[in-house]
Protein backbone atom coordinates (compact mmCIF):
# COMPACT_ATOMS: atom_id res chain seq x y z
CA UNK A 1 48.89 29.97 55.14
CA UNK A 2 51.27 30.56 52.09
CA UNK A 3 54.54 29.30 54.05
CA UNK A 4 52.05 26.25 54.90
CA UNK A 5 51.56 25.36 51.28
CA UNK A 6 55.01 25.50 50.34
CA UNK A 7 56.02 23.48 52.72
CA UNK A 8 53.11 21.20 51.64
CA UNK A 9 54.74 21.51 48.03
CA UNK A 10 58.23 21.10 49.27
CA UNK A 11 57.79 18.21 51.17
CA UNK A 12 55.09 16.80 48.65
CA UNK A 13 56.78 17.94 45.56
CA UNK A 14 56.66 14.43 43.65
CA UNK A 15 53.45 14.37 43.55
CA UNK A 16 52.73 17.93 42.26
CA UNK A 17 54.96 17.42 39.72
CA UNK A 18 53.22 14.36 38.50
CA UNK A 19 50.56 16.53 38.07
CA UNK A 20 52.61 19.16 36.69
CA UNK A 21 53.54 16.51 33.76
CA UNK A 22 50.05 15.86 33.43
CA UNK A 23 49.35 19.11 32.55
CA UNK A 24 51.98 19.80 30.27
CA UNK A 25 51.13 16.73 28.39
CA UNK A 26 47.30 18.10 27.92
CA UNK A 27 48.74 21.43 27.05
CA UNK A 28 51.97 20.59 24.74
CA UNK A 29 52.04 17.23 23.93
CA UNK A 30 53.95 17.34 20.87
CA UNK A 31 56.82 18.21 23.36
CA UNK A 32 56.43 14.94 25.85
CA UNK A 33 55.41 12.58 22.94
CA UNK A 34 57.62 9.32 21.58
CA UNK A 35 60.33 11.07 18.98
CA UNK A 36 59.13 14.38 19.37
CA UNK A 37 61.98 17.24 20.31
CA UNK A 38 62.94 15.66 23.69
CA UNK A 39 63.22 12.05 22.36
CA UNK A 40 61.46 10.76 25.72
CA UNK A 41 60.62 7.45 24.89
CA UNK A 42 65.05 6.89 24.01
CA UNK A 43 65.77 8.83 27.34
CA UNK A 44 63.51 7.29 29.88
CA UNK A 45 64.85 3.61 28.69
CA UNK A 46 68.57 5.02 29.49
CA UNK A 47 67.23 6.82 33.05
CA UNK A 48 65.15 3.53 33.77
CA UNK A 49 68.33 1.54 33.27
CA UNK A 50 70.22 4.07 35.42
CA UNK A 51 68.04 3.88 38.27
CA UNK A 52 68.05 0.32 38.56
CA UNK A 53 71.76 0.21 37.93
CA UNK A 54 71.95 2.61 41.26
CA UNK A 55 69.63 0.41 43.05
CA UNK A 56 71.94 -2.47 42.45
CA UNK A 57 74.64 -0.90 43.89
CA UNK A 58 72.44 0.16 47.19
CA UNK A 59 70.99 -2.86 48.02
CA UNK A 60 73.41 -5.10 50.23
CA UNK A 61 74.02 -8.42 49.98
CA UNK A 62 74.17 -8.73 53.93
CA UNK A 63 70.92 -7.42 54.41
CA UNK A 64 69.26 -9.85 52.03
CA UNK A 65 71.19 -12.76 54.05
CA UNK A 66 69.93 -11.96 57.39
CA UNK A 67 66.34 -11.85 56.09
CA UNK A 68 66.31 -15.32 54.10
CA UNK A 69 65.39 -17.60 56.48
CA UNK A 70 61.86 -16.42 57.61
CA UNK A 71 60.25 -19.08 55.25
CA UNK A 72 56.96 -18.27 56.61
CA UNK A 73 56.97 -14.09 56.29
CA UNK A 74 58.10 -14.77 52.51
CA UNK A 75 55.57 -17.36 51.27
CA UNK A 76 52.86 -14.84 53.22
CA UNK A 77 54.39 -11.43 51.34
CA UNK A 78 54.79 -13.23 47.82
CA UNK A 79 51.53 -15.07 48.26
CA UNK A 80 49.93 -11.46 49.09
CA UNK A 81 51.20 -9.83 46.30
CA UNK A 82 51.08 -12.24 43.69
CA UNK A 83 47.94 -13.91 44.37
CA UNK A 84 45.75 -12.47 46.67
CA UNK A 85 45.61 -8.65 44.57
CA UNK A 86 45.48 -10.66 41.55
CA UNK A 87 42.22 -12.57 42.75
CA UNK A 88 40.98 -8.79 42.71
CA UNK A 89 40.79 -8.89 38.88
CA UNK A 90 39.68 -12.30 38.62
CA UNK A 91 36.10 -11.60 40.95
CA UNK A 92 35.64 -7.92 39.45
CA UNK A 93 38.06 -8.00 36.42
CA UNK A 94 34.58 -8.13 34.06
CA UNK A 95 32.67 -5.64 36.16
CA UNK A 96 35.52 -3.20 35.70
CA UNK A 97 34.76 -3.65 32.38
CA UNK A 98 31.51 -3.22 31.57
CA UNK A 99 31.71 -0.02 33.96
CA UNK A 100 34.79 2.29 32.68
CA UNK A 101 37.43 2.12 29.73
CA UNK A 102 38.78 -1.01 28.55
CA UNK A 103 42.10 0.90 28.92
CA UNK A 104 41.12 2.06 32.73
CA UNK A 105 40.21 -1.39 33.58
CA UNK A 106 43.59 -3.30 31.98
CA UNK A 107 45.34 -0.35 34.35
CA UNK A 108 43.67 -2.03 37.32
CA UNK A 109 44.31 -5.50 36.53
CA UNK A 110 47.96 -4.30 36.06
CA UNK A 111 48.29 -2.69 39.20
CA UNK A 112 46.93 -5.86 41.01
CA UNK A 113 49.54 -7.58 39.06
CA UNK A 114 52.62 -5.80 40.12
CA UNK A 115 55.22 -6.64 42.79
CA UNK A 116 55.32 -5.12 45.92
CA UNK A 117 57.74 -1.42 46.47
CA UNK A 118 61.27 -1.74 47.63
CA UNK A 119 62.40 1.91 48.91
CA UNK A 120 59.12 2.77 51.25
CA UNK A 121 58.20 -0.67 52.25
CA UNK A 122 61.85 -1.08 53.99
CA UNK A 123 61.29 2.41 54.95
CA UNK A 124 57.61 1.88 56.34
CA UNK A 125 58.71 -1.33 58.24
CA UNK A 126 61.76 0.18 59.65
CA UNK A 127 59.63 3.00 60.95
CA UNK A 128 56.90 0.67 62.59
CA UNK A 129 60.30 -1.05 64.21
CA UNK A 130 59.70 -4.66 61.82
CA UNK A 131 61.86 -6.78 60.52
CA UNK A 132 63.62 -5.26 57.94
CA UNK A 133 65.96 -7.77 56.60
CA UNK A 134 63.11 -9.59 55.87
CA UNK A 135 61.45 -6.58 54.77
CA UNK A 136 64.62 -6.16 51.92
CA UNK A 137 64.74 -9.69 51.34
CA UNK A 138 61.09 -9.76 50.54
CA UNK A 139 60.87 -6.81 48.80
CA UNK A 140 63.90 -7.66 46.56
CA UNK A 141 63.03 -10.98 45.70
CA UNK A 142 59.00 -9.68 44.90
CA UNK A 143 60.41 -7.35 42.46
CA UNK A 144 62.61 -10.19 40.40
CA UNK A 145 59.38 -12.20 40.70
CA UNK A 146 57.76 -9.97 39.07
CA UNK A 147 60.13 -9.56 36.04
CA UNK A 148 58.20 -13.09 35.04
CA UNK A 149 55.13 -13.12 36.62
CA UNK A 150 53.52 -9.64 36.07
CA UNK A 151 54.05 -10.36 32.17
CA UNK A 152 52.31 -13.83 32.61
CA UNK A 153 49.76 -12.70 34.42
CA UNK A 154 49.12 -9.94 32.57
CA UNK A 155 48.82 -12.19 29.44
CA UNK A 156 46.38 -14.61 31.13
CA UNK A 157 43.99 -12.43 32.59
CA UNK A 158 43.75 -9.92 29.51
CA UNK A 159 44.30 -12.16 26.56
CA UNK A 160 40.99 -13.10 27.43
CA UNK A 161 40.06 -9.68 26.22
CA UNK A 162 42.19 -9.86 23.12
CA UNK A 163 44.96 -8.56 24.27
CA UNK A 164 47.96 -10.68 23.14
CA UNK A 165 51.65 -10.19 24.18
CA UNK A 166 55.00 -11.97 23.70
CA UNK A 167 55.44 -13.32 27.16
CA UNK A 168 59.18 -14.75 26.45
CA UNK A 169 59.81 -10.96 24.55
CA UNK A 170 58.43 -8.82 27.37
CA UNK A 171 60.14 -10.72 29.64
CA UNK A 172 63.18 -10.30 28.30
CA UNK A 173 62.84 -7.33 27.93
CA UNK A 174 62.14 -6.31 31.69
CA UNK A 175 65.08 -8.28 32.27
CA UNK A 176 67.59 -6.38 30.67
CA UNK A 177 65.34 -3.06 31.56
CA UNK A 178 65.84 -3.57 34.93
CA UNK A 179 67.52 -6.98 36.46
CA UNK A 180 70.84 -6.77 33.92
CA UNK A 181 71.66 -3.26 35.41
CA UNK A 182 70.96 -4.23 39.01
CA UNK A 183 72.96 -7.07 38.66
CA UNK A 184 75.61 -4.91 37.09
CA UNK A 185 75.26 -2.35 40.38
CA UNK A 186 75.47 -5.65 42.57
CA UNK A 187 78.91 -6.29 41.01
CA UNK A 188 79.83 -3.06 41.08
CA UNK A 189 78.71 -1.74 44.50
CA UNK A 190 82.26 -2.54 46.12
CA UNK A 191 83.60 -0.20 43.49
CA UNK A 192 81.13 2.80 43.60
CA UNK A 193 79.17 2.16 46.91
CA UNK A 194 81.38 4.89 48.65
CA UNK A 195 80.51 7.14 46.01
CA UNK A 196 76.81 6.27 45.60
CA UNK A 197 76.96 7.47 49.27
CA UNK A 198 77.97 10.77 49.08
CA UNK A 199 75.34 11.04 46.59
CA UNK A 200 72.83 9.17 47.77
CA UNK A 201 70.32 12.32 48.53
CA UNK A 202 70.89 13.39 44.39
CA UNK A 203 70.69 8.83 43.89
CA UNK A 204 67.09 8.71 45.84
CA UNK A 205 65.32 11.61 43.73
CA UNK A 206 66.78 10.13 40.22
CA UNK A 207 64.16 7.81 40.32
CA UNK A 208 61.40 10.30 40.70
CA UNK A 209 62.62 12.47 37.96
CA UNK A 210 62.99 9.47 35.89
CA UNK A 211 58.98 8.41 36.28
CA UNK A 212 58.37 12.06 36.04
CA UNK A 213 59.74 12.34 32.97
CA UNK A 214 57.76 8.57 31.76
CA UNK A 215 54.49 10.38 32.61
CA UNK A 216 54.87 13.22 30.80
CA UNK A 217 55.89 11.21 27.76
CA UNK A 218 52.92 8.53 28.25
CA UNK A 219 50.51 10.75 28.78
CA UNK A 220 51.60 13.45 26.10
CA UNK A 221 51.45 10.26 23.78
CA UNK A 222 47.65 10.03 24.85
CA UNK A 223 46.77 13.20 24.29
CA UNK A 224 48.36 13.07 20.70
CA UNK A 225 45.82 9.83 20.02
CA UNK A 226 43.24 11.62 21.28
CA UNK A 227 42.56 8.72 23.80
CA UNK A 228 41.23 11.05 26.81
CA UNK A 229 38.37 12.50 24.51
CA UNK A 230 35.95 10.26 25.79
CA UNK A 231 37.26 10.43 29.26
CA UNK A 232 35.30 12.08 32.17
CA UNK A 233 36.42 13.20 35.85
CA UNK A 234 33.81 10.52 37.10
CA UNK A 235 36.26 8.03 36.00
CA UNK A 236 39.04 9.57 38.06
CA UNK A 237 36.66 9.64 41.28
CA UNK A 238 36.01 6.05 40.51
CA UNK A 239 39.71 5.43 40.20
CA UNK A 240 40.21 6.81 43.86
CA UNK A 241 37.62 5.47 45.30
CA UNK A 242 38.40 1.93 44.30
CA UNK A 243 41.76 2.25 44.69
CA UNK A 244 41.09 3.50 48.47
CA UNK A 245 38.66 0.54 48.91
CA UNK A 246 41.16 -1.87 47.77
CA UNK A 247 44.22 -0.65 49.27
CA UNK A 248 42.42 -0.48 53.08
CA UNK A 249 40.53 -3.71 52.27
CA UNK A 250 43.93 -5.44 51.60
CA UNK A 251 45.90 -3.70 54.23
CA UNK A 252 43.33 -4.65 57.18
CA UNK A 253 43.32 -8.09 55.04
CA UNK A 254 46.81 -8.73 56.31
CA UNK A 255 46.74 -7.24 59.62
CA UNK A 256 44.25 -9.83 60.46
CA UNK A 257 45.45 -12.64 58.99
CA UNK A 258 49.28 -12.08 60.53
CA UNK A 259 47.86 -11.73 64.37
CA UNK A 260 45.49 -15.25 63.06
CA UNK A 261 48.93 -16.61 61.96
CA UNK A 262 50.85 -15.53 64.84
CA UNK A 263 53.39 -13.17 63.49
CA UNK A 264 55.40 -11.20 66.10
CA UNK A 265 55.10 -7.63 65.92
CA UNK A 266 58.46 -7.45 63.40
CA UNK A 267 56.97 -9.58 61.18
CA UNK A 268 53.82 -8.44 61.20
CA UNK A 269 55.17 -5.35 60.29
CA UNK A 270 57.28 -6.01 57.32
CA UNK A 271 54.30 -8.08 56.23
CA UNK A 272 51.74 -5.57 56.21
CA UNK A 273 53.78 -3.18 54.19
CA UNK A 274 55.86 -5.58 51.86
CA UNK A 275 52.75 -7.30 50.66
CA UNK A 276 50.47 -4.27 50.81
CA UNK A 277 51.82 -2.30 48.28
CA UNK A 278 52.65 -2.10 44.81
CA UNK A 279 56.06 -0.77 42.80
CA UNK A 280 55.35 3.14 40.85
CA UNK A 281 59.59 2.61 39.94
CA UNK A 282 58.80 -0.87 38.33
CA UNK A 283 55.77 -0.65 37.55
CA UNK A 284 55.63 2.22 35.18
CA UNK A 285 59.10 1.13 33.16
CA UNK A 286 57.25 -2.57 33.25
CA UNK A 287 54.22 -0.73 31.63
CA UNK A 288 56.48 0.62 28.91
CA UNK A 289 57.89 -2.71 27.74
CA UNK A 290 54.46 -4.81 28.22
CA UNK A 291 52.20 -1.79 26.22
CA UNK A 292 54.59 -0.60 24.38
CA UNK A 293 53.80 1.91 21.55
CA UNK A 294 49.98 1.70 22.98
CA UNK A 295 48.49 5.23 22.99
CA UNK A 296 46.17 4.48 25.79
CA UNK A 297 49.35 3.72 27.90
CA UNK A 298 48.55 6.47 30.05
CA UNK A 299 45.26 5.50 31.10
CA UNK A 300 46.57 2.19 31.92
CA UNK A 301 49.27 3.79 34.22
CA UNK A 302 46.60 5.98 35.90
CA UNK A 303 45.25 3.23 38.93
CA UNK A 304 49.08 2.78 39.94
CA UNK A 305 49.98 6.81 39.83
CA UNK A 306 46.54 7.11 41.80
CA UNK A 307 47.76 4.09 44.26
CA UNK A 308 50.98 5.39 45.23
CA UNK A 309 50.34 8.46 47.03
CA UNK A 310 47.59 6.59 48.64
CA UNK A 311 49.19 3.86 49.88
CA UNK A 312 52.37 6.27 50.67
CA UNK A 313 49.93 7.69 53.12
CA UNK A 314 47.95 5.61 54.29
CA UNK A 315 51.29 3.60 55.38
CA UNK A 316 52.62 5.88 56.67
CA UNK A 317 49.66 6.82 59.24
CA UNK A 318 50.19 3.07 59.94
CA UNK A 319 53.69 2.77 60.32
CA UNK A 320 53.40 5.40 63.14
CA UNK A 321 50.73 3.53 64.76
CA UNK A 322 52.76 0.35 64.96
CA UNK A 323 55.67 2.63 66.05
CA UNK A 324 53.50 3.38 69.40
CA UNK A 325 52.67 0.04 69.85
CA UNK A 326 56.61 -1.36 69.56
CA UNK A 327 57.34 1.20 72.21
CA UNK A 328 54.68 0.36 74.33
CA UNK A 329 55.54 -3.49 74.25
């Protein structure tokens, strides 16, 4: 039993140290919070820029060649994932609202909102044997979508609630956040992309320790506002429970509609998982720029850190499913 748990905790350890950070937030937030002794809020904007200035150099140009021309699997992914989960908020955006926080329910609509994962949806589709130069390619482009349309978005569906941003700012903002130092990788890679691979087991944790280290600061700012005062655990069982009704609801969504469509098994695949899920790497540095200073920020960020180990599993269970079925074609 004990060796069984740390193997649970070895092989699950991101997620036990996001709840680590939560802790330590509740317990010494004057640590985590914006300019306190560890300066978070200055050293999470240099990892974030880091991390996507790695990813640049990772993602190959090749790749997203081979998987441009599947017109038809792109308008589907970007179509899921940029309209379909936003339609969530627009039929129960105001019954979110008049049932939890204002704060919980803006972290919903921003979770519908955000593009779709690069790292495990490649991953996912490459283990259900799918097209994964379409799945890059898709993946890729949903995440430089999303540098403009998760800020618009955002802005339409909650200024309606008073919430008002600076669309052209946040934007901007993103940008140089996270598409200036991918594009600097890109340039780069034929420089450092035999060095990224030696390292690229230390290169795919960075990330982790980066949001790690964003959660513990967001959510130590919280705690300093006093924002989770009024909160209660039935709002966190809410939280799963519509996040595990959406995410299968979406997910079954798309496996019907592909085999309606046609898709082959390949692109079926990378469609399921590329337009299924949503980015924890982008999202949370997005949530930084578009909230900024907001002391609620980590309620807002609690749907998507709730989502991802869901859909991480629940993909998974898939992927091996569709694995079966590729071998049994």
């Amino acid at each position: 039993m004990k060796f069984s748990v740390i193997n649970i905790l070895k092989k699950e350890w991101f997620l036990a140290c996001m709840v680590v950070a939560i802790v330590l937030a509740a317990l010494i937030p004057q640590v985590g919070q914006s300019d306190g002794i560890l300066h978070l809020n200055k050293v999470t904007d240099i990892g974030i820029a880091l991390v996507f200035f790695l990813h640049g150099i990772g993602l190959s140009p090749q790749a997203l060649k081979n998987g441009v021309s599947n017109w038809k699997l792109h308008l589907f992914v970007q179509c899921a994932t940029f309209v379909i989960y936003p339609m969530l908020w627009v039929i129960f955006g105001q019954g979110m609202l008049s049932i939890m926080p204002h704060a919980l329910a803006f972290g919903f609509c921003f979770l519908f909102v955000l593009p779709s994962t690069i790292s495990s949806s490649v991953a996912m589709t490459a283990i259900g044997k799918g097209n994964i130069p379409g799945a890059i390619f898709n993946a890729s482009l949903s995440s430089i979508l999303g540098i403009v349309i998760t800020p618009l978005l955002i802005q339409l569906f909650m200024g309606f609630e008073g919430v008002q941003l600076d669309i052209m700012s946040s934007v901007m903002s993103i940008s140089k956040m996270l598409l200036l130092p991918m594009i600097i990788g890109q340039v780069l890679r034929p420089l450092l992309l035999s060095t990224f691979e030696k390292h690229k087991n230390i290169v795919n944790k960075l990330d982790k320790y980066v949001i790690l280290l964003i959660v513990f600061n967001a959510f130590s700012d919280s705690v300093s506002e006093g924002v989770w005062h009024s909160f209660s655990f039935e709002y966190v069982a809410m939280s799963v429970l519509i996040c595990s009704v959406v995410l299968v609801s979406i997910v079954q969504l798309m496996v019907w509609t592909t085999k309606r469509l046609g898709f082959s098994h390949a692109d079926e695949v990378a469609a399921v998982f590329c337009g299924s899920k949503k980015t924890l790497a982008a999202g949370i540095p997005m949530a930084k720029v578009i909230f900024g200073s907001d002391p609620r920020l980590g309620m807002i960020l609690l749907p998507i850190m709730i989502y991802h180990p869901l859909q991480i599993f629940y993909c998974a269970v898939l992927a091996n499913r569709y694995q079966k079925k590729a071998f049994a074609i």
